[in-house]
Protein backbone atom coordinates (compact mmCIF):
# COMPACT_ATOMS: atom_id res chain seq x y z
CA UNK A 1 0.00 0.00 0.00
CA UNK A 2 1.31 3.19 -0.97
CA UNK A 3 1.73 6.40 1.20
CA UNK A 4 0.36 8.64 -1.04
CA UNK A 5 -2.56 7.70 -4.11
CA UNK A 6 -1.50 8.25 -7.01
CA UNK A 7 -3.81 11.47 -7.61
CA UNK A 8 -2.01 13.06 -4.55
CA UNK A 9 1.36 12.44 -6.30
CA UNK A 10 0.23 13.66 -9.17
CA UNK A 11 -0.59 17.34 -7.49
CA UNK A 12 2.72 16.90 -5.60
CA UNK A 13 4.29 17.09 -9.00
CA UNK A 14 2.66 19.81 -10.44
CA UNK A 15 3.87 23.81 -10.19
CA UNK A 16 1.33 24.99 -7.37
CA UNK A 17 0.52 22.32 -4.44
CA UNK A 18 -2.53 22.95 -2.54
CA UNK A 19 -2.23 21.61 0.99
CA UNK A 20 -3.01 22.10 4.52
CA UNK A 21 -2.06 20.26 8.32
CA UNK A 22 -5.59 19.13 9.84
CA UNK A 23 -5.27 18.22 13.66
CA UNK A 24 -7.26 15.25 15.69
CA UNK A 25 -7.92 15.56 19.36
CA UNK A 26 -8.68 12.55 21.08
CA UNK A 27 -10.29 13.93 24.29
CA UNK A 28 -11.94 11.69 27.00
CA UNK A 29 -15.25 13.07 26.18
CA UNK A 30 -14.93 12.87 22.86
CA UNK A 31 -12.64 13.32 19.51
CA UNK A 32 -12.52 16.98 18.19
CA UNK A 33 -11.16 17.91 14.48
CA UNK A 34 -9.82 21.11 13.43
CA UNK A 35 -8.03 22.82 10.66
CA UNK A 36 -7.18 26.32 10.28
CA UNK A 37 -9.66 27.07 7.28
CA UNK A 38 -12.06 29.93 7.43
CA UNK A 39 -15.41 27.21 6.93
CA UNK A 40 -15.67 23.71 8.38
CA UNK A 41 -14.39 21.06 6.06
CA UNK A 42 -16.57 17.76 5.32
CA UNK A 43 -13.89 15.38 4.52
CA UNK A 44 -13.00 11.68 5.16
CA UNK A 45 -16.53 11.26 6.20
CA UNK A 46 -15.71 13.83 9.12
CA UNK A 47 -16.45 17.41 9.73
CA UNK A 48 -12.94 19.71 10.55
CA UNK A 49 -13.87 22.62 12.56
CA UNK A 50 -12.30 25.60 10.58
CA UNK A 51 -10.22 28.02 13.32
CA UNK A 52 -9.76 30.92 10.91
CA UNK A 53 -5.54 30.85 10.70
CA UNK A 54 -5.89 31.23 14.73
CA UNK A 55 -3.95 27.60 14.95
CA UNK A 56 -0.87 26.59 14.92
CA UNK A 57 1.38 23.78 15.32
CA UNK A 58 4.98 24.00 15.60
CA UNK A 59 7.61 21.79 16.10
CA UNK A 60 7.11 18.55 13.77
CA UNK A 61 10.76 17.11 13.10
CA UNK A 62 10.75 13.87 11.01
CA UNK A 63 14.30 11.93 12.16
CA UNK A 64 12.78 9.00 11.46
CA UNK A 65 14.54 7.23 14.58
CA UNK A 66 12.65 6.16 17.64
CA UNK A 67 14.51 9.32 19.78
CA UNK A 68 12.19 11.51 22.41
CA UNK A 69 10.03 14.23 20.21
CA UNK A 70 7.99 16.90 21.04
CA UNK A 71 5.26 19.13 19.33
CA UNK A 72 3.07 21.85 20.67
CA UNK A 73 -0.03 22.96 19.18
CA UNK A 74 -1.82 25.91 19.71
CA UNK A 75 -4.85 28.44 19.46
CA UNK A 76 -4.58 32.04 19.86
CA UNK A 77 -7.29 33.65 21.25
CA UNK A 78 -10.66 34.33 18.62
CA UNK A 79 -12.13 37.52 18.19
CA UNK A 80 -15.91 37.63 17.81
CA UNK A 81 -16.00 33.73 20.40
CA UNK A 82 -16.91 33.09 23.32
CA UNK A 83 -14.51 35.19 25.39
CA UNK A 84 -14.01 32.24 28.37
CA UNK A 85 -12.88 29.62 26.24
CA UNK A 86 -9.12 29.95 27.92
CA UNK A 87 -10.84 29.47 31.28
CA UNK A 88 -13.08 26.29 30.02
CA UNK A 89 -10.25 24.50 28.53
CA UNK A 90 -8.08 24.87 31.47
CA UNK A 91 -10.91 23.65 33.59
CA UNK A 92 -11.19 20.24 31.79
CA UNK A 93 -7.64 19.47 32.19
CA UNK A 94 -8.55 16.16 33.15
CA UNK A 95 -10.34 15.93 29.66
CA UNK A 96 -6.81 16.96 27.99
CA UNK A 97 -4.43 14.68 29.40
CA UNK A 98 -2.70 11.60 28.05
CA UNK A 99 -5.23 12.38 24.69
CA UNK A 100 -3.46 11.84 21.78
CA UNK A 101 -3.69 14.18 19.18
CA UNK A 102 -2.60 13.52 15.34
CA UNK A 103 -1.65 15.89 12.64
CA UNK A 104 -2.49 14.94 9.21
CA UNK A 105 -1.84 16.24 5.53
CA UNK A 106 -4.43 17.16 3.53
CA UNK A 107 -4.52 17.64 -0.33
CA UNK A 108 -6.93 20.38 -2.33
CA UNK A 109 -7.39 20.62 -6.32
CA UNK A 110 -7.85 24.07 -7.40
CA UNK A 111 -11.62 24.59 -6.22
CA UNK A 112 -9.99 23.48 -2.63
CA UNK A 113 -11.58 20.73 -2.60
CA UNK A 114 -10.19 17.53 -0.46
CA UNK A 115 -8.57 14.81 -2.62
CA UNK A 116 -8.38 11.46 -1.72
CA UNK A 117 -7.65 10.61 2.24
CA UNK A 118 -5.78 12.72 4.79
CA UNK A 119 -2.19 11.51 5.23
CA UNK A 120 -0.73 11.22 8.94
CA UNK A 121 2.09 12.96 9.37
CA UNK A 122 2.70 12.89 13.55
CA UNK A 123 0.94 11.89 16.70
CA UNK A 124 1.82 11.96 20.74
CA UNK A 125 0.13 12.01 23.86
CA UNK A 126 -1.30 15.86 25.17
CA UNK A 127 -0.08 17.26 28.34
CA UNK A 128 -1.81 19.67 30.35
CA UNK A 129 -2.60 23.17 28.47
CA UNK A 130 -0.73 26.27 29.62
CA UNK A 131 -2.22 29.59 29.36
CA UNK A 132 0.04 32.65 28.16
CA UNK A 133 -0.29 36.22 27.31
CA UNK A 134 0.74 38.87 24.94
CA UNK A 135 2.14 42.36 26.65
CA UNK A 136 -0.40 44.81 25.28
CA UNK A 137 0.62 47.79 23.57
CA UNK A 138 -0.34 51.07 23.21
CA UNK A 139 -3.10 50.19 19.92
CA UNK A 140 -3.81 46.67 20.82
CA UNK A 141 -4.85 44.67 23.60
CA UNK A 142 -2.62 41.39 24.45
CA UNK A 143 -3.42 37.66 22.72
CA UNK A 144 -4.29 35.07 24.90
CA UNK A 145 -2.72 31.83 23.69
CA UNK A 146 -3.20 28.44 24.81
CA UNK A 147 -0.72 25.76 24.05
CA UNK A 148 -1.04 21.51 24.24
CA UNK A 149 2.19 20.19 24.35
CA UNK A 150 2.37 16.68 22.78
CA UNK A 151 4.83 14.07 23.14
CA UNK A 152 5.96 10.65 21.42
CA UNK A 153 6.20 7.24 23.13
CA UNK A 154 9.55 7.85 23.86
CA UNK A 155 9.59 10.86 25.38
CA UNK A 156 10.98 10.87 29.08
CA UNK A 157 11.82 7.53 28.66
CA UNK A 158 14.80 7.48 30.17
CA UNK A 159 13.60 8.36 33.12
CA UNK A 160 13.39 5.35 35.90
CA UNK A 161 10.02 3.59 36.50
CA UNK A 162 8.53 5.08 39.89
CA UNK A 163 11.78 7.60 40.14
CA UNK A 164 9.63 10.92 41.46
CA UNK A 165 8.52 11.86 45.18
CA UNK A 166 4.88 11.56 44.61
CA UNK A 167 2.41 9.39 46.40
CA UNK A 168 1.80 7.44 42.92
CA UNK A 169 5.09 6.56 42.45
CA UNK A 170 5.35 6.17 46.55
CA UNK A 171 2.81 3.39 46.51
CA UNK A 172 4.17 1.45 43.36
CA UNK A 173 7.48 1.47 45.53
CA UNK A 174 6.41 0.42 48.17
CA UNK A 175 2.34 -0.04 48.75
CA UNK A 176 0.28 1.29 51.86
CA UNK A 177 3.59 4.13 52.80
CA UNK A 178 2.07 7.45 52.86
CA UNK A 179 5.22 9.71 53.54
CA UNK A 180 4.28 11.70 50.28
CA UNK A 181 0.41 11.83 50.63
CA UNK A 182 0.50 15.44 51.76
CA UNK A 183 3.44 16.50 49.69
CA UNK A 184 1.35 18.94 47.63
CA UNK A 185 0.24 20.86 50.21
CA UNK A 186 3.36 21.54 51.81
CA UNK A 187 4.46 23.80 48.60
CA UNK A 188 5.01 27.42 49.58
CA UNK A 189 4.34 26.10 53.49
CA UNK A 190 6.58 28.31 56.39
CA UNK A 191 8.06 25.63 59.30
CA UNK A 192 9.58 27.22 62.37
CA UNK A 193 12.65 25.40 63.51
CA UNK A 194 12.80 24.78 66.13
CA UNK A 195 9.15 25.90 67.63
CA UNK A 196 9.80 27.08 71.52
């Protein structure tokens, strides 16, 4: 089976190649598609939410050796939207998490339409979104951005099984110790030593 059909190499080889990255987010409550096109996009018997060039991935490398790899995709903030949708995403965290998301090639003729299947190019597991912000300036208010980093199966490999203080990794050590149970909440915590 080829990687391409034969009608997608044959606009690969002509002067002006229509193209365009279309992104799959496997959520827990459910998949979402996107692309960065102005309308949504019925193709491969699914609908791709258009984001109106306010997407963006960044980072796809192709070494083609099973090394640690990272992507990061991400959505500026969209004028004319519903203004909390920063605040929503960052709320469902839980939702984000371990997803994966996939990034696929798609080919257009010259009415943009789709032709023949989108073509995978990368995929990894989401981590948990972080929320930054433009400085505004004197004409413009700042962009909120939101990013989802994703990362391959072999990312952080190298790190040993169980090898962090946290009460996961505490109880596949050694089951039923609860030294770091209340770990979290001791961040940013004053002790007097010694207490008279």
């Amino acid at each position: 089976m080829a990687f391409f059909t034969a009608e997608q190499i044959a606009l690969l080889k002509a002067q002006t190649v229509r193209a365009d990255i279309l992104v799959q987010l496997g959520f827990e409550s459910g998949t979402k598609r996107v692309w960065n096109g102005n309308t949504d996009l019925e193709f491969s018997g699914y609908t791709w939410t258009g984001l109106k060039g306010y997407g963006q991935v960044s980072g796809l490398q192709f070494s083609g050796e099973p090394i640690s790899e990272r992507f990061e995709i991400s959505l500026d903030g969209i004028p004319g939207d519903v203004t909390n949708f920063l605040s929503n995403a960052l709320a469902e965290t839980g939702d984000v998490e371990n997803g994966i998301a996939t990034v696929y090639y798609a080919f257009f003729d010259e009415s943009w339409q789709p032709i023949g299947s989108p073509v995978p190019l990368k995929w990894g597991y989401m981590r948990k979104p972080r929320v930054s912000r433009s400085r505004a300036d004197g004409e413009s208010g700042g962009v909120q951005r939101i990013v989802i980093g994703c990362e391959n199966i072999f990312y952080n490999r190298s790190l040993p099984p169980a090898g962090r203080y946290t009460d996961r990794d505490q109880q596949s050590r050694h089951p039923g110790d609860q030294i770091c149970q209340f770990q979290p909440s001791l961040v940013n915590k004053t002790f007097t030593y010694p207490d008279y």
